[in-house]
Protein backbone atom coordinates (compact mmCIF):
# COMPACT_ATOMS: atom_id res chain seq x y z
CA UNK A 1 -106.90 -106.87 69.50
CA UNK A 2 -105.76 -103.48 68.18
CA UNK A 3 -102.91 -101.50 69.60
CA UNK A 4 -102.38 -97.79 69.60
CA UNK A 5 -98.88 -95.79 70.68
CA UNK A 6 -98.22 -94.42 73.86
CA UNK A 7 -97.70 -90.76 72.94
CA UNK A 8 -94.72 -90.78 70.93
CA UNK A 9 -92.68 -93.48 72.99
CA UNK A 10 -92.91 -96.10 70.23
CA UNK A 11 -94.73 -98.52 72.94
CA UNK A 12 -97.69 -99.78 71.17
CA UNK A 13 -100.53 -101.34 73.77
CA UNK A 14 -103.28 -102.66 73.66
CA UNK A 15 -106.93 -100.75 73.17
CA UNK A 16 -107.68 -103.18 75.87
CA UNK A 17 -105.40 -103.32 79.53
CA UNK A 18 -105.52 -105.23 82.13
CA UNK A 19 -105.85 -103.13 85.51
CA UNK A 20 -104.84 -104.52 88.57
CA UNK A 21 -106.58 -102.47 91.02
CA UNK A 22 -108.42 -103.95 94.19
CA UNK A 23 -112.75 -102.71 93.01
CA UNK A 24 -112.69 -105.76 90.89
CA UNK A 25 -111.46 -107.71 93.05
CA UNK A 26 -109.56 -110.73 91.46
CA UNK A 27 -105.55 -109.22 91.82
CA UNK A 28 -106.64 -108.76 95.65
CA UNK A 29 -108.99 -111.12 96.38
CA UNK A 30 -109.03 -113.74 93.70
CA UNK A 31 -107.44 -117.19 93.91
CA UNK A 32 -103.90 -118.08 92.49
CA UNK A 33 -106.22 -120.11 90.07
CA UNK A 34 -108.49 -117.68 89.07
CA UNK A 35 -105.57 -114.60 88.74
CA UNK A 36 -103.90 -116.82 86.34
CA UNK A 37 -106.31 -118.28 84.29
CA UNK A 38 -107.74 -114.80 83.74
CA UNK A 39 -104.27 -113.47 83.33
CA UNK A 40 -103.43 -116.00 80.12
CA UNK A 41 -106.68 -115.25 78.94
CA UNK A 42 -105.66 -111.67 78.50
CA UNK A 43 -102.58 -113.00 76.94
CA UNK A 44 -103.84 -115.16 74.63
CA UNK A 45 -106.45 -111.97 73.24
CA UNK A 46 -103.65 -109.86 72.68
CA UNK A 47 -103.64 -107.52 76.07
CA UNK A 48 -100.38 -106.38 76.55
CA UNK A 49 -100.40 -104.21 79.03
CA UNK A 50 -100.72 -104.67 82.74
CA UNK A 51 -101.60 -101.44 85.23
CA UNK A 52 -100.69 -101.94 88.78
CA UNK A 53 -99.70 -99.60 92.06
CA UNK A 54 -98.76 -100.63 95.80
CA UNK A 55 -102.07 -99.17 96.92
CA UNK A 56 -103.60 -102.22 95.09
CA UNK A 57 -104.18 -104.69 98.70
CA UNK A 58 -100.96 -103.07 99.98
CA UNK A 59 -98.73 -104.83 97.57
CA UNK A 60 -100.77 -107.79 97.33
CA UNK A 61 -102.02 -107.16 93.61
CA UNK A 62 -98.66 -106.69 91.81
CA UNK A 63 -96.89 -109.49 94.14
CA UNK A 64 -100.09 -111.52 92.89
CA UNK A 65 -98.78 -110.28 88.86
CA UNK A 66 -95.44 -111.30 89.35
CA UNK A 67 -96.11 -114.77 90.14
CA UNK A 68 -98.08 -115.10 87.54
CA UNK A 69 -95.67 -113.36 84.97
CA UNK A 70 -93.37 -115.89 85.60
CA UNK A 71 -95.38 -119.18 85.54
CA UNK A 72 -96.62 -117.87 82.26
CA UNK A 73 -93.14 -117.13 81.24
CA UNK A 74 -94.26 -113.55 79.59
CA UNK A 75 -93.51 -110.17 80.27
CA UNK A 76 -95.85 -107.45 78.92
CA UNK A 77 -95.77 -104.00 79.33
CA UNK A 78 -95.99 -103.06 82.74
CA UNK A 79 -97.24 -99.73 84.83
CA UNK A 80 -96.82 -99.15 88.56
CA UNK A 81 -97.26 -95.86 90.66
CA UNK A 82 -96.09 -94.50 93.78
CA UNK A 83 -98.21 -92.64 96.63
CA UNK A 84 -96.95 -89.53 98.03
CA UNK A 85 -98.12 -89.51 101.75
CA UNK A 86 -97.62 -86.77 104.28
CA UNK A 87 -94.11 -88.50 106.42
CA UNK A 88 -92.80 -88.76 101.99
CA UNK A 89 -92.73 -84.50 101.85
CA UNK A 90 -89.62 -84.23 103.11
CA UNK A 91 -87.85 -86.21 100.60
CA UNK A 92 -90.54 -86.62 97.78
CA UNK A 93 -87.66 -87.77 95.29
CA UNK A 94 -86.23 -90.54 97.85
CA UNK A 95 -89.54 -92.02 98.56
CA UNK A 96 -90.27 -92.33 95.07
CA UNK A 97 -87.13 -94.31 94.46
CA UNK A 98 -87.27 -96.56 97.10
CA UNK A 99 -90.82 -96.70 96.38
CA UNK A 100 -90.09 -98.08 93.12
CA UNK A 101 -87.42 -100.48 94.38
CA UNK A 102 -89.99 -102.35 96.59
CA UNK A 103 -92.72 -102.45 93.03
CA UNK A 104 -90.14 -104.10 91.19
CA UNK A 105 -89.19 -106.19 93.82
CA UNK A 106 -92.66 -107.86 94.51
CA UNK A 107 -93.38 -107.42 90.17
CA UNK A 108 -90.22 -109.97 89.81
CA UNK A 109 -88.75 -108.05 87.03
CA UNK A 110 -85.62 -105.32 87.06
CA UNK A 111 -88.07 -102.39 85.14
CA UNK A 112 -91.22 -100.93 84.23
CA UNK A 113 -91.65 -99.79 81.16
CA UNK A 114 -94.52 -96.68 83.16
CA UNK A 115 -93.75 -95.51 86.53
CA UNK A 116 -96.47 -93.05 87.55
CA UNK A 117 -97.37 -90.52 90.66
CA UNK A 118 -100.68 -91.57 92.06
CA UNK A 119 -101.43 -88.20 93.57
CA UNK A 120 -103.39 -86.17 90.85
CA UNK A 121 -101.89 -82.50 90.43
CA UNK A 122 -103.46 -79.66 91.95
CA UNK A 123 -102.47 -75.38 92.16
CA UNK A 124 -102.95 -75.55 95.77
CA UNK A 125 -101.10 -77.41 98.91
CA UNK A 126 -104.02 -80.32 99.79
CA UNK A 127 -103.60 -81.85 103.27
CA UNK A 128 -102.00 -84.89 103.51
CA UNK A 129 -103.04 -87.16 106.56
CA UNK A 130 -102.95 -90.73 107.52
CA UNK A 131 -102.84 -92.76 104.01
CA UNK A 132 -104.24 -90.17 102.08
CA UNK A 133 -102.21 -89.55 98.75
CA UNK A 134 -105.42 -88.19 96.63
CA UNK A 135 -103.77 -84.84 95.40
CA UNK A 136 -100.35 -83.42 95.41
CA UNK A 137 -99.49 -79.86 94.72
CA UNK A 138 -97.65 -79.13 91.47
CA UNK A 139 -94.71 -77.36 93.58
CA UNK A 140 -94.35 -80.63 95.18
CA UNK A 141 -94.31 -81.87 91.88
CA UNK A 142 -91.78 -79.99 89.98
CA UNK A 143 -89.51 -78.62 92.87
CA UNK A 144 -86.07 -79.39 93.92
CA UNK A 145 -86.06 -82.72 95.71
CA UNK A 146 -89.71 -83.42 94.54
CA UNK A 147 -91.61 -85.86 92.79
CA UNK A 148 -90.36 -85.06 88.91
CA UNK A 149 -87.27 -85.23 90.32
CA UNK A 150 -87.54 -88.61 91.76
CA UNK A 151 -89.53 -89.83 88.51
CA UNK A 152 -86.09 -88.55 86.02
CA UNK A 153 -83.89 -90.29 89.00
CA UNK A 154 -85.44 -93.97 88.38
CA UNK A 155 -85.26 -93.44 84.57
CA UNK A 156 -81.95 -92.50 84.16
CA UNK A 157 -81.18 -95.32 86.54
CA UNK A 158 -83.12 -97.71 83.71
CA UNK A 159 -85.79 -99.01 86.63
CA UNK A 160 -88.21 -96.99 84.39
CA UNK A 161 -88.39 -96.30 80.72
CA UNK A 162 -90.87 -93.40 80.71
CA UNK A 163 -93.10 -91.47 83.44
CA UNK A 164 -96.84 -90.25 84.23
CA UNK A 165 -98.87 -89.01 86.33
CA UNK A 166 -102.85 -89.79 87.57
CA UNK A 167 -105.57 -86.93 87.26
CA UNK A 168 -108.25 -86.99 89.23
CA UNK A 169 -111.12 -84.37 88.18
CA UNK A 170 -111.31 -80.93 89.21
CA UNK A 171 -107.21 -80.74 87.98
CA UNK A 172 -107.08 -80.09 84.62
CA UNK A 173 -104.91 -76.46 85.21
CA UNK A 174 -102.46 -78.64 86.93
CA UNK A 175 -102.30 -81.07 84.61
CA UNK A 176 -101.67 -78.80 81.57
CA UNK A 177 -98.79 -77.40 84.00
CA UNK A 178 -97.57 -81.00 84.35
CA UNK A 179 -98.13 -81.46 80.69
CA UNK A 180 -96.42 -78.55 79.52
CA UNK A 181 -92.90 -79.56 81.14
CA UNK A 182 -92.51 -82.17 78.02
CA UNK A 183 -91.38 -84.43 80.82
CA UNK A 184 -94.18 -86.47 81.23
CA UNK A 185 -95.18 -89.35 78.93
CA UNK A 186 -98.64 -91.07 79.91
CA UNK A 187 -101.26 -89.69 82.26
CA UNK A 188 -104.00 -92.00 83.98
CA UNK A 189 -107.51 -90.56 83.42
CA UNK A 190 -110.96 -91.20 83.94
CA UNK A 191 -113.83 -90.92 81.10
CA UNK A 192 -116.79 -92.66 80.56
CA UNK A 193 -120.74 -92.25 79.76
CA UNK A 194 -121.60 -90.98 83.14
CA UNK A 195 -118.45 -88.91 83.68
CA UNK A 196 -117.37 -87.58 79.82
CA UNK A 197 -115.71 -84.13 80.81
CA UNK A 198 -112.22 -85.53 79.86
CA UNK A 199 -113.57 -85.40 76.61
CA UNK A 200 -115.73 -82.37 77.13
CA UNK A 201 -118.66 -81.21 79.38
CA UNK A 202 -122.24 -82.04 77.44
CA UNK A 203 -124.30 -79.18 77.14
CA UNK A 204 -126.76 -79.66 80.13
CA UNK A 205 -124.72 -81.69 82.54
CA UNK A 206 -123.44 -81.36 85.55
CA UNK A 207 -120.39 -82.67 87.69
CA UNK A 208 -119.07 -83.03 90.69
CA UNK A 209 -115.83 -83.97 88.83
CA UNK A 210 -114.85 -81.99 85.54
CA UNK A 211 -111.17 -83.65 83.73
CA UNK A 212 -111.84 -80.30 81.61
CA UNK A 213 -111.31 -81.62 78.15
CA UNK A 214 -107.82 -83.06 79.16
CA UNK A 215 -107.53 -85.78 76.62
CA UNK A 216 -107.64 -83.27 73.88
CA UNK A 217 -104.55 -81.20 75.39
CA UNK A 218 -102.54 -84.37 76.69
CA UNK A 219 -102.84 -85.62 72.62
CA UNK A 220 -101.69 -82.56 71.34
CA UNK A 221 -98.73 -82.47 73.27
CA UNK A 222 -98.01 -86.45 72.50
CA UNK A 223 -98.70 -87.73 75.77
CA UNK A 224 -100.84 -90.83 75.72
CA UNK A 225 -103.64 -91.55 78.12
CA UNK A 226 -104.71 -94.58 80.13
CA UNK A 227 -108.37 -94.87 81.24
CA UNK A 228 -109.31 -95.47 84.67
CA UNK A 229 -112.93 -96.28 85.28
CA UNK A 230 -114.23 -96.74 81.83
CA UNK A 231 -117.51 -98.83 83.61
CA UNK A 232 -117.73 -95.92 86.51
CA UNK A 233 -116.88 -98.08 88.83
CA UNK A 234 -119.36 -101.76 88.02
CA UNK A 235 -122.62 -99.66 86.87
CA UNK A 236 -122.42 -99.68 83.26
CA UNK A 237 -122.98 -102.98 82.98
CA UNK A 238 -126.28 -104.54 82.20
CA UNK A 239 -126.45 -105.92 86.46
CA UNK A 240 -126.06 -102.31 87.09
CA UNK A 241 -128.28 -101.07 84.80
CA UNK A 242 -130.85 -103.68 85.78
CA UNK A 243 -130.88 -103.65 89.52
CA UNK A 244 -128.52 -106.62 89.65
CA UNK A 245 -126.18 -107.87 92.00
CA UNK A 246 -121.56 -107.09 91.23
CA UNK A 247 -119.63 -109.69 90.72
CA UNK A 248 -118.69 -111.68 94.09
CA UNK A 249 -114.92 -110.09 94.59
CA UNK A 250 -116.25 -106.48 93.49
CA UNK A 251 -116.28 -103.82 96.19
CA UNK A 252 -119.58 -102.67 94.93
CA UNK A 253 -120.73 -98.97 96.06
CA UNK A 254 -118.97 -97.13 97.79
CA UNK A 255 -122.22 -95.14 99.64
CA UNK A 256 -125.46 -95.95 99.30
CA UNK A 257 -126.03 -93.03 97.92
CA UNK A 258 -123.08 -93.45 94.94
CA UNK A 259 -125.40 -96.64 94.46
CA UNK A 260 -128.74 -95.17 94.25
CA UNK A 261 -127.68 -92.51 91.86
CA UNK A 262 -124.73 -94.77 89.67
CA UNK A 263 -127.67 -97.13 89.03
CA UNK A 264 -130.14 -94.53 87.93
CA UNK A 265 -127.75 -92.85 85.71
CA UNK A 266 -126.83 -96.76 84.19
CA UNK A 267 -130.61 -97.32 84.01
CA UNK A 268 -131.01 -93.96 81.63
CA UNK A 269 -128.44 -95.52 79.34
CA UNK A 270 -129.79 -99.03 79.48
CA UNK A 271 -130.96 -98.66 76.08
CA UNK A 272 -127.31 -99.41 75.01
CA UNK A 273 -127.96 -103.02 75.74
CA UNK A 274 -128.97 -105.48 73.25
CA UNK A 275 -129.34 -108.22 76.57
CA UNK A 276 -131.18 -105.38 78.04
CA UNK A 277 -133.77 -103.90 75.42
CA UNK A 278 -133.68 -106.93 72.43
CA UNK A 279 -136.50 -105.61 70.95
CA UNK A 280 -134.85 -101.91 70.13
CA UNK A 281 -131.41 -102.48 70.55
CA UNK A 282 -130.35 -103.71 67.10
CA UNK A 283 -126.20 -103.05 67.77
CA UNK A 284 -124.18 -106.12 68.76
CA UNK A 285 -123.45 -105.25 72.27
CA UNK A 286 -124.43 -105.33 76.12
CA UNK A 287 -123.79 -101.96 78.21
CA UNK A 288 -120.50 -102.51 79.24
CA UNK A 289 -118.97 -103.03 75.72
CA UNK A 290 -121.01 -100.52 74.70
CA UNK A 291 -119.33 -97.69 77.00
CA UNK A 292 -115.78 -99.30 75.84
CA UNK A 293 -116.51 -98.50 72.70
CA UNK A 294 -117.90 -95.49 73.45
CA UNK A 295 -114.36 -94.53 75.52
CA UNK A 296 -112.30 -95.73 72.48
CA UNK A 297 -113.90 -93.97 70.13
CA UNK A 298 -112.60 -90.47 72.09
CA UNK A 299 -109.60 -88.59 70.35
CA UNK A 300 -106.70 -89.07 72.81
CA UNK A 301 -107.66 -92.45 74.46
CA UNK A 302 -104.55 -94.73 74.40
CA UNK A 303 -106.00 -97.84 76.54
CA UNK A 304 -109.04 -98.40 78.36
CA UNK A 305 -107.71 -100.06 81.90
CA UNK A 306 -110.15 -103.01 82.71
CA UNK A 307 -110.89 -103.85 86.28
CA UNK A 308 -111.43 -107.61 85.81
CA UNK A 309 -113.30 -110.16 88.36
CA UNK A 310 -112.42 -113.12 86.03
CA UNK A 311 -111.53 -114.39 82.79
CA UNK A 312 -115.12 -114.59 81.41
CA UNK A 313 -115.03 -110.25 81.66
CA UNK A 314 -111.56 -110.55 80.15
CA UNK A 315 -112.89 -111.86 77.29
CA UNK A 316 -116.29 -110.29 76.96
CA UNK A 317 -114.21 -106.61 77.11
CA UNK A 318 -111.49 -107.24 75.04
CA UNK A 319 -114.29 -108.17 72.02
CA UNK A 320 -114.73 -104.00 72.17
CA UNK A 321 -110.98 -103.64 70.55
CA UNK A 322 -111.67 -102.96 67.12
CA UNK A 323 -115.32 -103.06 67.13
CA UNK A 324 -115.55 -99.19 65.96
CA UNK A 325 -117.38 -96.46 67.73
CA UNK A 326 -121.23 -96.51 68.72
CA UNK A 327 -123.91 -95.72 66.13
CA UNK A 328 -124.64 -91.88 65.20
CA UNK A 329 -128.13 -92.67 66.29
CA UNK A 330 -127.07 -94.11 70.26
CA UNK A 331 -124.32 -91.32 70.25
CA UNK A 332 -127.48 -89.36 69.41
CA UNK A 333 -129.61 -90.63 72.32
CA UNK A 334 -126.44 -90.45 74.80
CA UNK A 335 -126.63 -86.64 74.36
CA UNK A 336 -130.04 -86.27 74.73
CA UNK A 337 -129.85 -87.87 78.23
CA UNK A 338 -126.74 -85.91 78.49
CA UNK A 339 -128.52 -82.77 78.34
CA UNK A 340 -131.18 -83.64 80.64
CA UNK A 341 -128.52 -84.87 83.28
CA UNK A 342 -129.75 -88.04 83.91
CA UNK A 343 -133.16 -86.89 85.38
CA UNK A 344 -131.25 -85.81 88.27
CA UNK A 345 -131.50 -82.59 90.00
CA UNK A 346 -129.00 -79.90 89.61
């Protein structure tokens, strides 16, 4: 396992994390057994670094890390988040504190070394209903009272060594905003062979989505990045590319339309896969360790976050630390179906 720093913290973690969230199913769904089996797996490889949130089964997932923390008798570096929700705007900065309190609480431990707002930044006021937290406004980021505010409260209060913030596409002005405060240390984005724009948008392609080249600005100004989503969701992965079935505590698609067209897009890039295409696939990999490679091979990447159903995809992923970037001549065939979008229409 290799290890890279967070920005310029001094936290080295692993290329390889272990994400907690509930699409792959095992923090949520899993058994005890099967959370901690695949949990000293990642241990035993060298993962050091655990990313959770309350929004993962309502608590369930980092309650579910905590246990398992302490039969294990380790403590890695841990991330959680809080979610902003329309009854928080009032007092932004309280609810991320006592937010916080109740993470560490069900984490069993008295800090986390990340604490991060799940709401990706955006110029405008988005409207906040029911459980949504998807987006919240940079002035509700950086006023008096708001979420900043709360983030610097629980750090100088030592529940939280350093702070962050998610992006979620179409935000990259309001993340450079974010960015250029110097307050922030880590940001949570999403980059892979379907979705690149975090890295740059291919000639030829187009998004519903654009991270508008953030990785490159979040480096320069030494803030690391975590990625979210390196798979797109299960799809780059040789079942997805194939017409298979995800694994039995996935979520799966979300529409059956996100199905239809994640599968096609994996299909185009099936050629990735030695499993796959043996007879012109001469590079040591299946699809899914080839887009991990793929993501760590992008200036700015800190970690790629992996949403694991068990301990045999623990180990399979964490074999893409250190493995080195893809060959000129896939990189070369990756932008040719770049450029012609995936077949799809515009």
């Amino acid at each position: 396992m290799q290890y890279r720093e967070v920005g310029d913290t001094g936290i080295h973690v692993s290329e390889i994390a272990f994400g907690g969230g509930g699409n792959a199913g095992l923090m949520v769904s899993g058994t005890p057994e099967q959370q901690l089996v695949a949990i000293e797996r990642a241990i035993e490889l060298g993962i050091n670094y655990f990313d959770q949130a309350p929004d993962y089964g309502d608590g369930i997932s980092e309650s579910n890390l905590g246990r398992a923390l302490k039969q294990l008798g380790v403590r890695p570096y841990i991330t959680t988040k809080v979610e902003v929700r329309e009854p928080d705007l009032d007092d932004i900065a309280g609810h991320v504190e006592r937010s916080l309190d109740a993470s560490l609480k069900r984490l069993g431990v008295d800090y986390v070394d990340f604490v991060q707002i799940h709401n990706g930044p955006v110029t405008h006021t988005p409207e906040l209903k029911g459980k949504s937290y998807t987006n919240l406004s940079v002035s509700d980021y950086l006023r008096s009272g708001g979420a900043l505010e709360g983030l610097q409260r629980v750090q100088a209060a030592g529940k939280a060594r350093f702070i962050g913030f998610i992006t979620r596409g179409n935000d990259a002005e309001a993340a450079r905003q974010l960015i250029d405060t110097r307050a922030f240390n880590l940001i949570n984005v999403s980059v892979n062979l379907i979705n690149p724009t975090a890295a740059g948008l291919p000639k030829g392609m187009r998004v519903k989505q654009d991270w508008g080249g953030i990785l490159g600005y979040a480096a320069a100004h030494n803030v690391g990045a975590a990625v979210y989503s390196p798979l797109a969701s299960w799809y780059l992965s040789d079942a997805g590319a194939s017409g298979g079935a995800s694994h039995p505590l996935g979520y799966g698609a979300r529409t059956p339309e996100t199905e239809v067209i994640g599968r096609q897009q994996a299909r185009m890039l099936g050629f990735l896969s030695n499993k796959l295409h043996p007879d012109t696939q001469a590079d040591d990999h299946d699809l899914a360790q080839a887009a991990l490679r793929y993501v760590l091979s992008l200036e700015g990447v800190t970690s790629v976050l992996g949403g694991f159903s068990d301990a045999l995809q623990v180990t399979e992923n964490a074999a893409s630390s250190g493995a080195g970037p893809l060959s000129a001549e896939n990189m070369a065939r990756i932008e040719m179906v770049w450029r012609g979008n995936f077949g799809l229409e515009a």
